[in-house]
PDB file of N, CA and C in Angstrom:
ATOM      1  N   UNK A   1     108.313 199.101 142.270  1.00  0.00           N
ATOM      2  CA  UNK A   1     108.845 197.794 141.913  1.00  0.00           C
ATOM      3  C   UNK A   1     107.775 196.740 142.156  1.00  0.00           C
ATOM      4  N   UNK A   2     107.413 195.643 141.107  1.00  0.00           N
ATOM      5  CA  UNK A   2     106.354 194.949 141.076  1.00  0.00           C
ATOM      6  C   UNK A   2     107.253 193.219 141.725  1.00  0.00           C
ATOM      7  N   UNK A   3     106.574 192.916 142.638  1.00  0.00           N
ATOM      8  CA  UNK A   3     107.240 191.644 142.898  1.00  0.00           C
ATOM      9  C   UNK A   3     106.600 190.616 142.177  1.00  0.00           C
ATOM     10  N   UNK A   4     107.399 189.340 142.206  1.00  0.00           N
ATOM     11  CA  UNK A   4     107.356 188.494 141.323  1.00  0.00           C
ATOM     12  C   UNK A   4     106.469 187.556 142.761  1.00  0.00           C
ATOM     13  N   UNK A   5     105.651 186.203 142.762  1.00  0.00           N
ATOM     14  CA  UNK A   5     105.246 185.354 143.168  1.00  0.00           C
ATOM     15  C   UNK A   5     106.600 184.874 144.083  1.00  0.00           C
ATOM     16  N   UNK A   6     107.804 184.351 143.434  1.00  0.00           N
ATOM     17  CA  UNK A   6     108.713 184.078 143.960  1.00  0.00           C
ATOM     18  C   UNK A   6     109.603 184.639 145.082  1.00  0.00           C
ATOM     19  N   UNK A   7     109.530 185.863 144.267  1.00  0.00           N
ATOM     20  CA  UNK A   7     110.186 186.926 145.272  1.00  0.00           C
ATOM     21  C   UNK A   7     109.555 187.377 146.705  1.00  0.00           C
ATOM     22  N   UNK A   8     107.911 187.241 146.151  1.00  0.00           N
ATOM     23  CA  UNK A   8     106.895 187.323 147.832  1.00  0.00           C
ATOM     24  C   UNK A   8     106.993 186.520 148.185  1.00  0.00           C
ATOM     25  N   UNK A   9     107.273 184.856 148.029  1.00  0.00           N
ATOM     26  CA  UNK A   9     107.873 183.762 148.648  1.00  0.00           C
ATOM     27  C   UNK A   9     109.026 184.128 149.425  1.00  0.00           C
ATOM     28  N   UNK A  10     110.018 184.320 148.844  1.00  0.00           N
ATOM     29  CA  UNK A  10     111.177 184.967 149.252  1.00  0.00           C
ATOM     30  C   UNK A  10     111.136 185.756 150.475  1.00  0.00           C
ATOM     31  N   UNK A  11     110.458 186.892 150.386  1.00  0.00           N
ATOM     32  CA  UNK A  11     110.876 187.775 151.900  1.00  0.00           C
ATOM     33  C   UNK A  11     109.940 187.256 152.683  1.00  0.00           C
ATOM     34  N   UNK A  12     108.336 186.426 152.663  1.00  0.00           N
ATOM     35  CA  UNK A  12     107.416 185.622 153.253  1.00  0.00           C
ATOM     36  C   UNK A  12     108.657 184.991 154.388  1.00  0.00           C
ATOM     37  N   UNK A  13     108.999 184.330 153.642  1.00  0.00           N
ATOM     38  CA  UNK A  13     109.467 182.805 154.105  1.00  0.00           C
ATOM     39  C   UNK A  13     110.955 183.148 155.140  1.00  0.00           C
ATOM     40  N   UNK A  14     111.523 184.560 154.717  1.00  0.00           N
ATOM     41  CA  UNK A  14     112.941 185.008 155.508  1.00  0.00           C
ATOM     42  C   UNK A  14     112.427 185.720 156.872  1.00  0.00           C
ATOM     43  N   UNK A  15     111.251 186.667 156.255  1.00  0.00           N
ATOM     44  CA  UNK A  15     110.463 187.259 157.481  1.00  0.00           C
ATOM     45  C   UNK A  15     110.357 185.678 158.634  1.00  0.00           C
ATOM     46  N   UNK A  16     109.454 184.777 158.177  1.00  0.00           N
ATOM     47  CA  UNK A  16     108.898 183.692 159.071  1.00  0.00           C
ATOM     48  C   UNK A  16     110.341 183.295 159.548  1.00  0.00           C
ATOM     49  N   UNK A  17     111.268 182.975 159.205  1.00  0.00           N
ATOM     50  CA  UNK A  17     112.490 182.307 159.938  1.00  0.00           C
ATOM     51  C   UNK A  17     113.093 182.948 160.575  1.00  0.00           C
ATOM     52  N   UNK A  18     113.213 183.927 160.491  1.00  0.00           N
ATOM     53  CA  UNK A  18     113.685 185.616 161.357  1.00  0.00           C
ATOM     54  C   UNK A  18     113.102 185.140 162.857  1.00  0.00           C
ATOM     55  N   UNK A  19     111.485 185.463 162.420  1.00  0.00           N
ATOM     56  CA  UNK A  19     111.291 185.054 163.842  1.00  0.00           C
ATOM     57  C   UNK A  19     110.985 184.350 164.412  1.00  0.00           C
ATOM     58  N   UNK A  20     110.924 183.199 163.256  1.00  0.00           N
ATOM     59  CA  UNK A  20     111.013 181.631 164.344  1.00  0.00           C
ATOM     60  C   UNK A  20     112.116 181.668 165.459  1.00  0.00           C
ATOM     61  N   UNK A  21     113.527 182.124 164.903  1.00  0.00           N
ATOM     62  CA  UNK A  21     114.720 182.117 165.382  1.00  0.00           C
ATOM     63  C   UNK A  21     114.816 183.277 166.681  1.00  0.00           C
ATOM     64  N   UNK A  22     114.149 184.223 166.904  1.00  0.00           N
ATOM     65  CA  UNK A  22     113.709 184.884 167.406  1.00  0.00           C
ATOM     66  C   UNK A  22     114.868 185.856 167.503  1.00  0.00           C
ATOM     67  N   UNK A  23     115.727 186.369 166.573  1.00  0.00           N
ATOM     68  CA  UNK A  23     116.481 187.489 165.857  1.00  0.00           C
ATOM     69  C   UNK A  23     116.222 188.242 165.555  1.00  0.00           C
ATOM     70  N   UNK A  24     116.419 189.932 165.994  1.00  0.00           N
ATOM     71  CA  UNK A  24     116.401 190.949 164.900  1.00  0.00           C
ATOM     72  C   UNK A  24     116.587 190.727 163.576  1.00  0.00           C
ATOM     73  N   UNK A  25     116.387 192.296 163.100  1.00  0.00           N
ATOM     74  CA  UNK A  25     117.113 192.675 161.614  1.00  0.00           C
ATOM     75  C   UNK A  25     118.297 192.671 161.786  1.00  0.00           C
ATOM     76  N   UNK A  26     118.993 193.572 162.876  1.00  0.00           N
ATOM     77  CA  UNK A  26     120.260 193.969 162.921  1.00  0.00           C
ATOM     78  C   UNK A  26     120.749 192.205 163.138  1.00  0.00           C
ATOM     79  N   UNK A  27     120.202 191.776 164.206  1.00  0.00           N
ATOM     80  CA  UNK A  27     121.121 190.006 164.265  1.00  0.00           C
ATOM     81  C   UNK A  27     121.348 189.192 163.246  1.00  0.00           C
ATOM     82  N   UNK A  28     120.329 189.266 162.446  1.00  0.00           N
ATOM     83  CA  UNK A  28     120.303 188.457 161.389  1.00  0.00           C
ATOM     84  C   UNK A  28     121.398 188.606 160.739  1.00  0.00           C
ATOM     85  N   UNK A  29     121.338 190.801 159.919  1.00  0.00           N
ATOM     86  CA  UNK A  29     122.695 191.144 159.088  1.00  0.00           C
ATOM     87  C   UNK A  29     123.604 190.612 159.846  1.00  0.00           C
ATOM     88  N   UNK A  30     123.804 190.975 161.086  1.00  0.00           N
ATOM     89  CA  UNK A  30     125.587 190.453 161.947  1.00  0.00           C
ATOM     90  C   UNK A  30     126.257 188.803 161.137  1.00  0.00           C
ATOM     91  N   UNK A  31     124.785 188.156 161.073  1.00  0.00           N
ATOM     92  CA  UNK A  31     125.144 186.920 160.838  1.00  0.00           C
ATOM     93  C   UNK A  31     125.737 186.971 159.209  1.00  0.00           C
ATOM     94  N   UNK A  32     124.864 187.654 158.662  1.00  0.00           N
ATOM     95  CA  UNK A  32     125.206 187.791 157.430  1.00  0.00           C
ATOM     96  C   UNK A  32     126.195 188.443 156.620  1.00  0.00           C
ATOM     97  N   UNK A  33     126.932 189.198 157.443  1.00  0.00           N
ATOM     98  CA  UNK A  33     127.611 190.119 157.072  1.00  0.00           C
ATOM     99  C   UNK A  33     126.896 191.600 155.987  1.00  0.00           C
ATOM    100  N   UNK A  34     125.903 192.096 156.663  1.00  0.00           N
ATOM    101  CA  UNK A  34     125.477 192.864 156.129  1.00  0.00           C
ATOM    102  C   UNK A  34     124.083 193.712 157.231  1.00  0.00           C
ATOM    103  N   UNK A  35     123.773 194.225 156.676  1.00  0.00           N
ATOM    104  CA  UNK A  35     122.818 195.459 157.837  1.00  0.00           C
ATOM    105  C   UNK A  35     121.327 195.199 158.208  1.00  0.00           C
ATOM    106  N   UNK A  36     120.494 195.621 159.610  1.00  0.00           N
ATOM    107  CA  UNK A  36     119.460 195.586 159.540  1.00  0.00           C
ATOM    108  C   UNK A  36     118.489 196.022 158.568  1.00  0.00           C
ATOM    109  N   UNK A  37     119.246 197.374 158.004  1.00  0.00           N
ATOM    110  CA  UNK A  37     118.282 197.555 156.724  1.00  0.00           C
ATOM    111  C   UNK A  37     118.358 197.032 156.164  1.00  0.00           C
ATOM    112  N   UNK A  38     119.201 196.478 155.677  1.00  0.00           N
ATOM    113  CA  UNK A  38     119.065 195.239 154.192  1.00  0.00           C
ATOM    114  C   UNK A  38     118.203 194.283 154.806  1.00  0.00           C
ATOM    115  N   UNK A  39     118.066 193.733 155.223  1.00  0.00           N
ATOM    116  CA  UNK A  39     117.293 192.295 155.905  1.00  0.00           C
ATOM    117  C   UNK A  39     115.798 193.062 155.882  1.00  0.00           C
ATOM    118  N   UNK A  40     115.828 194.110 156.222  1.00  0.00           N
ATOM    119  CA  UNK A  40     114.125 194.695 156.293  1.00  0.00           C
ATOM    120  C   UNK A  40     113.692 195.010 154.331  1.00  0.00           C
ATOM    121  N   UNK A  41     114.659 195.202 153.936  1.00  0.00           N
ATOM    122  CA  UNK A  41     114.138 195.524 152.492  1.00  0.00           C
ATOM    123  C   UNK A  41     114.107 193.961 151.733  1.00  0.00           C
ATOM    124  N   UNK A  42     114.820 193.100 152.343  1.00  0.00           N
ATOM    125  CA  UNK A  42     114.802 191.839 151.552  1.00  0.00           C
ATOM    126  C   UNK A  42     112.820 191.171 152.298  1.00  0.00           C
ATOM    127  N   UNK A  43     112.905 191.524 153.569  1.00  0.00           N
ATOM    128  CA  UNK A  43     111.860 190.795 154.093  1.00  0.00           C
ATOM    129  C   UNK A  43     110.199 191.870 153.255  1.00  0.00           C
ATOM    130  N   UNK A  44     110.699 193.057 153.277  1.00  0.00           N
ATOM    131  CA  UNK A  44     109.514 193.719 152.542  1.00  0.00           C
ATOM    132  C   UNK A  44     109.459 193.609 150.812  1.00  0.00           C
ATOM    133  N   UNK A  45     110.090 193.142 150.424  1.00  0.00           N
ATOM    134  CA  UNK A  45     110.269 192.385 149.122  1.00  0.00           C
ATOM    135  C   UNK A  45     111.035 193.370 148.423  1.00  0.00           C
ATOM    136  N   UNK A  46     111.434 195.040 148.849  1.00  0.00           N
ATOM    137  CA  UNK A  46     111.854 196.132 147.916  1.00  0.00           C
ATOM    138  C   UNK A  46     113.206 195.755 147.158  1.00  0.00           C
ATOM    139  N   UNK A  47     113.936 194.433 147.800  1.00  0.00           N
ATOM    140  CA  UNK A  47     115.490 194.199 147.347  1.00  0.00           C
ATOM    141  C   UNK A  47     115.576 192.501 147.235  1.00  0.00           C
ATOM    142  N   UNK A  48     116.285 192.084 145.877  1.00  0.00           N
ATOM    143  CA  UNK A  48     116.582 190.749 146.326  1.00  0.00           C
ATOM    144  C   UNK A  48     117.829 190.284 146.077  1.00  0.00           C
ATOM    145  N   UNK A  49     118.397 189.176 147.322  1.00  0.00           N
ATOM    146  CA  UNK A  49     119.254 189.320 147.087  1.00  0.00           C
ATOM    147  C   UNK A  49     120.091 188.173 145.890  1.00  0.00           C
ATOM    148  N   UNK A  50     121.606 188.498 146.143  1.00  0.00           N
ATOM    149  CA  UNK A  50     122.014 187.514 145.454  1.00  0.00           C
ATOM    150  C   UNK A  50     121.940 185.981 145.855  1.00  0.00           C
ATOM    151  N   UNK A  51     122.247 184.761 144.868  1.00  0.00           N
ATOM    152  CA  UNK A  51     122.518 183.648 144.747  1.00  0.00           C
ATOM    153  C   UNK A  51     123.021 183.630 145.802  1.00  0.00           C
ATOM    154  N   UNK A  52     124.615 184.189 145.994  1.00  0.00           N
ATOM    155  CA  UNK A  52     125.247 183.645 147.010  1.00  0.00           C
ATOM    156  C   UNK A  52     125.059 184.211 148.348  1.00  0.00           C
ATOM    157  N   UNK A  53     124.158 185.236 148.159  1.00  0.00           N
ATOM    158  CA  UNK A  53     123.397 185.708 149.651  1.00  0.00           C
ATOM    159  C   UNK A  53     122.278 184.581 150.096  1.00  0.00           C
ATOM    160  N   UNK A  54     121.785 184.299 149.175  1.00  0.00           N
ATOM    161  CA  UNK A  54     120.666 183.263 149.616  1.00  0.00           C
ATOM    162  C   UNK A  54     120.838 182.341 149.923  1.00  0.00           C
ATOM    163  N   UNK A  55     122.005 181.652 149.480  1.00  0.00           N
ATOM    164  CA  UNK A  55     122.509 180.678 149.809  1.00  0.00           C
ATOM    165  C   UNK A  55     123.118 180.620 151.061  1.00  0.00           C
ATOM    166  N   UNK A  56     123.646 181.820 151.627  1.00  0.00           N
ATOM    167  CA  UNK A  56     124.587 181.551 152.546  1.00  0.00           C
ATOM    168  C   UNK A  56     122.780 182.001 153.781  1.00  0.00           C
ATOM    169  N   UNK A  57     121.878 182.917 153.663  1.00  0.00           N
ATOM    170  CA  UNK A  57     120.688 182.821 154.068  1.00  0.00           C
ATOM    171  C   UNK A  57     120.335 181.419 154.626  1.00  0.00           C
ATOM    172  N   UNK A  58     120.185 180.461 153.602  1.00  0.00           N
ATOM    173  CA  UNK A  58     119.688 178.909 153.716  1.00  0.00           C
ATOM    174  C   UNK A  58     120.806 178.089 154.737  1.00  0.00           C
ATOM    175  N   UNK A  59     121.587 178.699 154.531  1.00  0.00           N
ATOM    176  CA  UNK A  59     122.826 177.809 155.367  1.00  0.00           C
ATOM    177  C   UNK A  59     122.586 178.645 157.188  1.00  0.00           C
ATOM    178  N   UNK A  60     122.532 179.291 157.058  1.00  0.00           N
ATOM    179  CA  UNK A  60     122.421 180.267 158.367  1.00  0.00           C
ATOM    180  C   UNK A  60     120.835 179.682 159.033  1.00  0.00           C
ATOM    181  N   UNK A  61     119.884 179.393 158.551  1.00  0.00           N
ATOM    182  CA  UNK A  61     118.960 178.755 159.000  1.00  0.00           C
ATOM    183  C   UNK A  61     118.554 177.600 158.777  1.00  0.00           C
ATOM    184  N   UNK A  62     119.466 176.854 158.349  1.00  0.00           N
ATOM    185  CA  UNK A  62     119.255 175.317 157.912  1.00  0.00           C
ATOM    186  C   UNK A  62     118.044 175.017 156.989  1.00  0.00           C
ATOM    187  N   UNK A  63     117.939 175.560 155.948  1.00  0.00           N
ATOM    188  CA  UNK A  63     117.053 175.439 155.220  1.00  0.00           C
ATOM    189  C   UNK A  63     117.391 175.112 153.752  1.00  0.00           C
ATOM    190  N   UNK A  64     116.677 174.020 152.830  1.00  0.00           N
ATOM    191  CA  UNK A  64     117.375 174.595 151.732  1.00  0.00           C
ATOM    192  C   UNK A  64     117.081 175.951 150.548  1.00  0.00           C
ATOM    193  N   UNK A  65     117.227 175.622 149.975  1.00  0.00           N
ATOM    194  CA  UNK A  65     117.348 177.171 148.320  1.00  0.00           C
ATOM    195  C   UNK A  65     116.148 177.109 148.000  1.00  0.00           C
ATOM    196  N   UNK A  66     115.693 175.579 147.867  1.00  0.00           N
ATOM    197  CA  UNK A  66     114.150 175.693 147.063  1.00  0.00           C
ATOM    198  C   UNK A  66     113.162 176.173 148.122  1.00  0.00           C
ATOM    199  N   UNK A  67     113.356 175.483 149.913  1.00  0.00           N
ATOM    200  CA  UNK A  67     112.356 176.113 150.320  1.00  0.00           C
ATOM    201  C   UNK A  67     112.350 177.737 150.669  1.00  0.00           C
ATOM    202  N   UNK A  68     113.728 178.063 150.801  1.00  0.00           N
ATOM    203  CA  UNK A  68     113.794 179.446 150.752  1.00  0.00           C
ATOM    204  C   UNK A  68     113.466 180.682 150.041  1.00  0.00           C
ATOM    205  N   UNK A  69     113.367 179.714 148.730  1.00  0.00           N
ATOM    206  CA  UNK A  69     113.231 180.811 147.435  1.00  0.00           C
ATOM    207  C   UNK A  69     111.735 180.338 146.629  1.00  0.00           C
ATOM    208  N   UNK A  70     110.915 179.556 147.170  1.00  0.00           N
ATOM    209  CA  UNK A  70     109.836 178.929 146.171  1.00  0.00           C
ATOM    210  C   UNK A  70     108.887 179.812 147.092  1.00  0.00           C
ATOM    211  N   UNK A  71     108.063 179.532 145.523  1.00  0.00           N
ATOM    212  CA  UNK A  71     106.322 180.379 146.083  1.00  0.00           C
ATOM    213  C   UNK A  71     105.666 179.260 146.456  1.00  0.00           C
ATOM    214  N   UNK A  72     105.467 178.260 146.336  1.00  0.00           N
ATOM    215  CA  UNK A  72     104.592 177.106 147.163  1.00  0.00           C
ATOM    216  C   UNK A  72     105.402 176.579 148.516  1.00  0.00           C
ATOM    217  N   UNK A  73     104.050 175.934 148.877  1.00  0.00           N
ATOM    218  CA  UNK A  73     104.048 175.536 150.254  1.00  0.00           C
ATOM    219  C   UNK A  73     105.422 174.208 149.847  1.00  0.00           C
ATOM    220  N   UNK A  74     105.951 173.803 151.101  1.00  0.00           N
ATOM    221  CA  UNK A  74     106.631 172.339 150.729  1.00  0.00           C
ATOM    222  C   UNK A  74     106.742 171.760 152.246  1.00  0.00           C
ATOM    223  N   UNK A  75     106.715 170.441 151.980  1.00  0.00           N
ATOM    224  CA  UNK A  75     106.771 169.756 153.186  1.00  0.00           C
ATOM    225  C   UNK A  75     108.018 170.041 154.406  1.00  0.00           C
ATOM    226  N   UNK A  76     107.702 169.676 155.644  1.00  0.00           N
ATOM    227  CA  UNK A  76     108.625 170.140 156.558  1.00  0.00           C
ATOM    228  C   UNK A  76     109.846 169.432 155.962  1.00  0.00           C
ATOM    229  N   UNK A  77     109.826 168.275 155.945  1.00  0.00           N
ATOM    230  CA  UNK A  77     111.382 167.592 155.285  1.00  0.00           C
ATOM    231  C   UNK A  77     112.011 168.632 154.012  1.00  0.00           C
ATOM    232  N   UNK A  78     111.111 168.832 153.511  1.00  0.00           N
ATOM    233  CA  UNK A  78     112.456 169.902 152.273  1.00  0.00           C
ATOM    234  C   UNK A  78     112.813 170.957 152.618  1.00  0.00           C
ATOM    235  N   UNK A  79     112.632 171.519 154.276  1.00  0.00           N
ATOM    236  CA  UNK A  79     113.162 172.662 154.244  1.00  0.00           C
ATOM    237  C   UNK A  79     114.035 172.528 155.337  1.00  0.00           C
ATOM    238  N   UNK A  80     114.424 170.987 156.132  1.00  0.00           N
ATOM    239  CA  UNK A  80     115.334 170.643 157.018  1.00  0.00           C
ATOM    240  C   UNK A  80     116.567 169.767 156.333  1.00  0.00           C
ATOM    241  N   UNK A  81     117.328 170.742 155.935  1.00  0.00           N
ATOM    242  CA  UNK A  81     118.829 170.421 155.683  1.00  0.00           C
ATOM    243  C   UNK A  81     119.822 169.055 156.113  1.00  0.00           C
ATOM    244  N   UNK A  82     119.390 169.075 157.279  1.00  0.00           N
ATOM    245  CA  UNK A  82     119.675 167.731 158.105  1.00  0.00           C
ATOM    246  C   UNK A  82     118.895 166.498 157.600  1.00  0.00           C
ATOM    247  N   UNK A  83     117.723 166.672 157.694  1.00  0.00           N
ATOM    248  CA  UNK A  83     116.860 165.357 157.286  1.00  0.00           C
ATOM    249  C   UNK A  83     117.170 165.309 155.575  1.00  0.00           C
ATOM    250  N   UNK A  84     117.730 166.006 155.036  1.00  0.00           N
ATOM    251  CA  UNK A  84     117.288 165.808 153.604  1.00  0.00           C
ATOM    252  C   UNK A  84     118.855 165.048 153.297  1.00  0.00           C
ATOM    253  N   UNK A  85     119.887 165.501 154.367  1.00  0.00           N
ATOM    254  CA  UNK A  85     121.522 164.731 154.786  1.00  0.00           C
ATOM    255  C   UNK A  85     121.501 163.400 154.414  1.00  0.00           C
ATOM    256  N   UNK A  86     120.357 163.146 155.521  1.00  0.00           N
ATOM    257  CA  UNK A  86     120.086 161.757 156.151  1.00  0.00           C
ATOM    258  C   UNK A  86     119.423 160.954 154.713  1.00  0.00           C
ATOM    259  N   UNK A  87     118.666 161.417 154.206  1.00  0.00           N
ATOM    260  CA  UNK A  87     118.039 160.762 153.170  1.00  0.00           C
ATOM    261  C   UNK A  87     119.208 160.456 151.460  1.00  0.00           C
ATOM    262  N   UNK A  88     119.896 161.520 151.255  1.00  0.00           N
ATOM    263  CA  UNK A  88     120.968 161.366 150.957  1.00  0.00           C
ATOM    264  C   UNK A  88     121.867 160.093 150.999  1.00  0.00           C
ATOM    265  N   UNK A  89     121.816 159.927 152.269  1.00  0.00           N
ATOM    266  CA  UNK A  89     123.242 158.961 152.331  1.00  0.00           C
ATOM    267  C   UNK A  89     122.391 157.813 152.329  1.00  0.00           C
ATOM    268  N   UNK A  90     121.253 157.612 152.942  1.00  0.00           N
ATOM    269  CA  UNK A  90     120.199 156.273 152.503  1.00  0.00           C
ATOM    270  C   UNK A  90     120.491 156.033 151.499  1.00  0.00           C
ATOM    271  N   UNK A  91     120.082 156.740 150.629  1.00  0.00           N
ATOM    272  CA  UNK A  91     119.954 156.998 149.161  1.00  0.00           C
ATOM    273  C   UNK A  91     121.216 156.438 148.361  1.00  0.00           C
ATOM    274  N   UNK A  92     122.246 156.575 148.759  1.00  0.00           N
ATOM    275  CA  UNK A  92     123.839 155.711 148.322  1.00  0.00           C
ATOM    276  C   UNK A  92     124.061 154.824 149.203  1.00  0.00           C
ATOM    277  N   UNK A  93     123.618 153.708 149.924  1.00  0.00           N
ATOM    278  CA  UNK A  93     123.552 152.590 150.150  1.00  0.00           C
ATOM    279  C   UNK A  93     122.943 151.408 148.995  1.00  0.00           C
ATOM    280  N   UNK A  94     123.968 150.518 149.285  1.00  0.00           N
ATOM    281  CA  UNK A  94     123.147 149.099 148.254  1.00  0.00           C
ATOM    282  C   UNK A  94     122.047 149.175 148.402  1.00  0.00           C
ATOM    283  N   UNK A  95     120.813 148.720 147.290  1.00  0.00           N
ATOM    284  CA  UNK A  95     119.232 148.715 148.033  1.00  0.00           C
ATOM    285  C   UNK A  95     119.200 147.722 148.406  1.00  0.00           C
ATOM    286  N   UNK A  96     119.768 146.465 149.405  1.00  0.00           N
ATOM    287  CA  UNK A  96     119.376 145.613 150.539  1.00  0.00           C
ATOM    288  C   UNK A  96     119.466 146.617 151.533  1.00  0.00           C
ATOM    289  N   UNK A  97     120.614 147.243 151.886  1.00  0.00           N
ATOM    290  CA  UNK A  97     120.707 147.916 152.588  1.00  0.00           C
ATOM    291  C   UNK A  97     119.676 149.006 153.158  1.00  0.00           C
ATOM    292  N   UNK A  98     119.643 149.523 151.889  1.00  0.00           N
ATOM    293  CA  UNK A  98     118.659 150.851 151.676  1.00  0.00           C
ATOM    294  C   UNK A  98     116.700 150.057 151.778  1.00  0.00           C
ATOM    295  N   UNK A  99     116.475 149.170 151.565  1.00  0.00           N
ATOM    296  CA  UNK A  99     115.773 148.809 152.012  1.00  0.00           C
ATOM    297  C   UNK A  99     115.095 148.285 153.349  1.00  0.00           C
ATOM    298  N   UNK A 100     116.126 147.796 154.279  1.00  0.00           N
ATOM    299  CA  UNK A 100     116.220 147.812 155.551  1.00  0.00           C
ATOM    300  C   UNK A 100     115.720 148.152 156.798  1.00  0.00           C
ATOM    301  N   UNK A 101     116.472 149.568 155.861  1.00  0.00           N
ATOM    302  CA  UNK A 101     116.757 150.965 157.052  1.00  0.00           C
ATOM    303  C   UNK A 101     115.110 151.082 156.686  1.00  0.00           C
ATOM    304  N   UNK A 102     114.616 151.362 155.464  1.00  0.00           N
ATOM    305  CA  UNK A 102     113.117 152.089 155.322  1.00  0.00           C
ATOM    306  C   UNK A 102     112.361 151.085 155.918  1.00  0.00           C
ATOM    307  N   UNK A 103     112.545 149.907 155.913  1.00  0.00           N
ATOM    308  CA  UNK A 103     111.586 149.062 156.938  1.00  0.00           C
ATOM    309  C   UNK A 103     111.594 149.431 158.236  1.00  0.00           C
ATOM    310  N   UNK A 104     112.677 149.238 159.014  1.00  0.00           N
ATOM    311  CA  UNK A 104     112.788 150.049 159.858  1.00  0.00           C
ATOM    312  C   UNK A 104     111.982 151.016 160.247  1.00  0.00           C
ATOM    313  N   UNK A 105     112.436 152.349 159.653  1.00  0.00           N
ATOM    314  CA  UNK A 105     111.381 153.724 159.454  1.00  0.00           C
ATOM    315  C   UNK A 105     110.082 153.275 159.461  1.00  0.00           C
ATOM    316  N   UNK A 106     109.681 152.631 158.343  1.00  0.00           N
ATOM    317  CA  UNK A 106     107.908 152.454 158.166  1.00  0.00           C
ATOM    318  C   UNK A 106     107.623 152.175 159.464  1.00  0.00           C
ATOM    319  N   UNK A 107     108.712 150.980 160.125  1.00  0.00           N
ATOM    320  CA  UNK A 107     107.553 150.097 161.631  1.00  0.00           C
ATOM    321  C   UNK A 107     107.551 151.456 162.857  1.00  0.00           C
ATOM    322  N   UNK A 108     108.683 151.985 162.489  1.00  0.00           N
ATOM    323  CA  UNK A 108     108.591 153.007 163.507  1.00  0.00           C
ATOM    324  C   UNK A 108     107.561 154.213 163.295  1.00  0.00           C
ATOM    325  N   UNK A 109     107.061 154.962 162.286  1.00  0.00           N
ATOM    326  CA  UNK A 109     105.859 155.315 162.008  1.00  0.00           C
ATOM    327  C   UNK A 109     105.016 154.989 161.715  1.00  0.00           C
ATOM    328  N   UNK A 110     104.678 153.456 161.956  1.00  0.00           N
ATOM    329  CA  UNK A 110     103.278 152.802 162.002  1.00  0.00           C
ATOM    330  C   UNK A 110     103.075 152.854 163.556  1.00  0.00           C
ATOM    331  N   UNK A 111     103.898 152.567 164.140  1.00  0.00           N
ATOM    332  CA  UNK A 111     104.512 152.429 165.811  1.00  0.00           C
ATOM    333  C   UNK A 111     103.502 153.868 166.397  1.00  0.00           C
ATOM    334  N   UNK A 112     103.946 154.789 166.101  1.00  0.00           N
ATOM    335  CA  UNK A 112     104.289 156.431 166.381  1.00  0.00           C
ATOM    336  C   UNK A 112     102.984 156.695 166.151  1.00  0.00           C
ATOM    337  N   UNK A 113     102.363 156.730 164.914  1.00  0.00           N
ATOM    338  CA  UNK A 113     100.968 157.113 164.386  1.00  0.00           C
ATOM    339  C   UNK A 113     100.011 156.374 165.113  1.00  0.00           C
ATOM    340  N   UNK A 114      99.926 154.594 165.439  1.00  0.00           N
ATOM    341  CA  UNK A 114      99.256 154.152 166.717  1.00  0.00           C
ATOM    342  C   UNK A 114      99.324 154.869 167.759  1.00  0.00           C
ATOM    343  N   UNK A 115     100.327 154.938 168.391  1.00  0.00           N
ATOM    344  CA  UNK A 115     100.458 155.662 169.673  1.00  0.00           C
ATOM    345  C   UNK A 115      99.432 157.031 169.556  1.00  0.00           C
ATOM    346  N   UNK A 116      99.664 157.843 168.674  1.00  0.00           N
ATOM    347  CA  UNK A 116      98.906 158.975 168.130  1.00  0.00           C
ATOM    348  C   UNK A 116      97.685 159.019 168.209  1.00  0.00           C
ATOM    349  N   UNK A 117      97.224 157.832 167.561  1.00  0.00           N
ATOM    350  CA  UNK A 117      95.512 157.497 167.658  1.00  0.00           C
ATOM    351  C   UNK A 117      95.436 157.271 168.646  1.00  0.00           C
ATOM    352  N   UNK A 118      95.863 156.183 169.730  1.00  0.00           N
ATOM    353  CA  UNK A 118      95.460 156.101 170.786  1.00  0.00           C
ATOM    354  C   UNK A 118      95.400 156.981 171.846  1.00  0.00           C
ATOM    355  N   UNK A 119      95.949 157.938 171.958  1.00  0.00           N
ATOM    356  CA  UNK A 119      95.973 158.828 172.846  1.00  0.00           C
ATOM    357  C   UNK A 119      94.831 160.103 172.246  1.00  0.00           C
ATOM    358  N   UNK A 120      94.218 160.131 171.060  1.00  0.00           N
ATOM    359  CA  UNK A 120      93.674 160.836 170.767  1.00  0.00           C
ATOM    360  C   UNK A 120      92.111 160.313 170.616  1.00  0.00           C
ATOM    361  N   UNK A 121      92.426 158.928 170.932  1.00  0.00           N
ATOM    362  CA  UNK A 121      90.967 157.972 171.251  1.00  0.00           C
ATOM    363  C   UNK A 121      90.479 158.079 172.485  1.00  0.00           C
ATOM    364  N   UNK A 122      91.859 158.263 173.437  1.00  0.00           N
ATOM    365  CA  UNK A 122      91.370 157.915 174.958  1.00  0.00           C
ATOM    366  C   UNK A 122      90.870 159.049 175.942  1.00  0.00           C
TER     367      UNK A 122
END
């Protein structure tokens, strides 16, 4: 069986969260409702699974579909479920509103990134 770019994305990226999380095969299936072998054939690319396996995959590690299932790299924000929440509901605020809040944000990572330099000056 010849894997696709995507698909070596695919078990890449399930392998790496496996053991970020620091879970077996067998823990993982428990979570999943399904077996350590399956989780070892999805992570060695021999099996892929379904939509709604992957999905429920992405939900089990807070990740979303695209970073779970894409062959390129993507920023830490698209693969944290939570932060992408948060940006969301920004996102349906009036833009006074919605403008605000991102001022906000900016002063606080202009704030953050000083601090950064300076401690990496001193």
């Amino acid at each position: 069986m010849t894997m696709g770019a995507t698909h070596d994305g695919f078990a890449r990226r399930l392998l790496d969260l496996r053991k970020r999380k620091g879970w077996s095969q067998p823990e993982l299936g428990k979570k999943l409702g399904t077996s350590g072998p399956i989780i070892g054939r999805y992570e060695r690319g021999e099996m892929t699974p379904s939509i709604e396996v992957a999905k429920k995959l992405a939900e089990i590690f807070g990740v979303t579909m695209d970073y779970l299932v894409s062959d390129k790299e993507m920023p830490n924000i698209l693969q944290d479920q939570t932060m992408l929440e948060r940006w969301r509901e920004i996102d349906e605020l009036p833009p006074p509103e919605r403008e605000r809040i991102l001022s906000v944000v900016d002063s606080l990572v202009r704030d953050a990134k000083a601090r950064q330099a300076y401690r990496m000056s001193a």
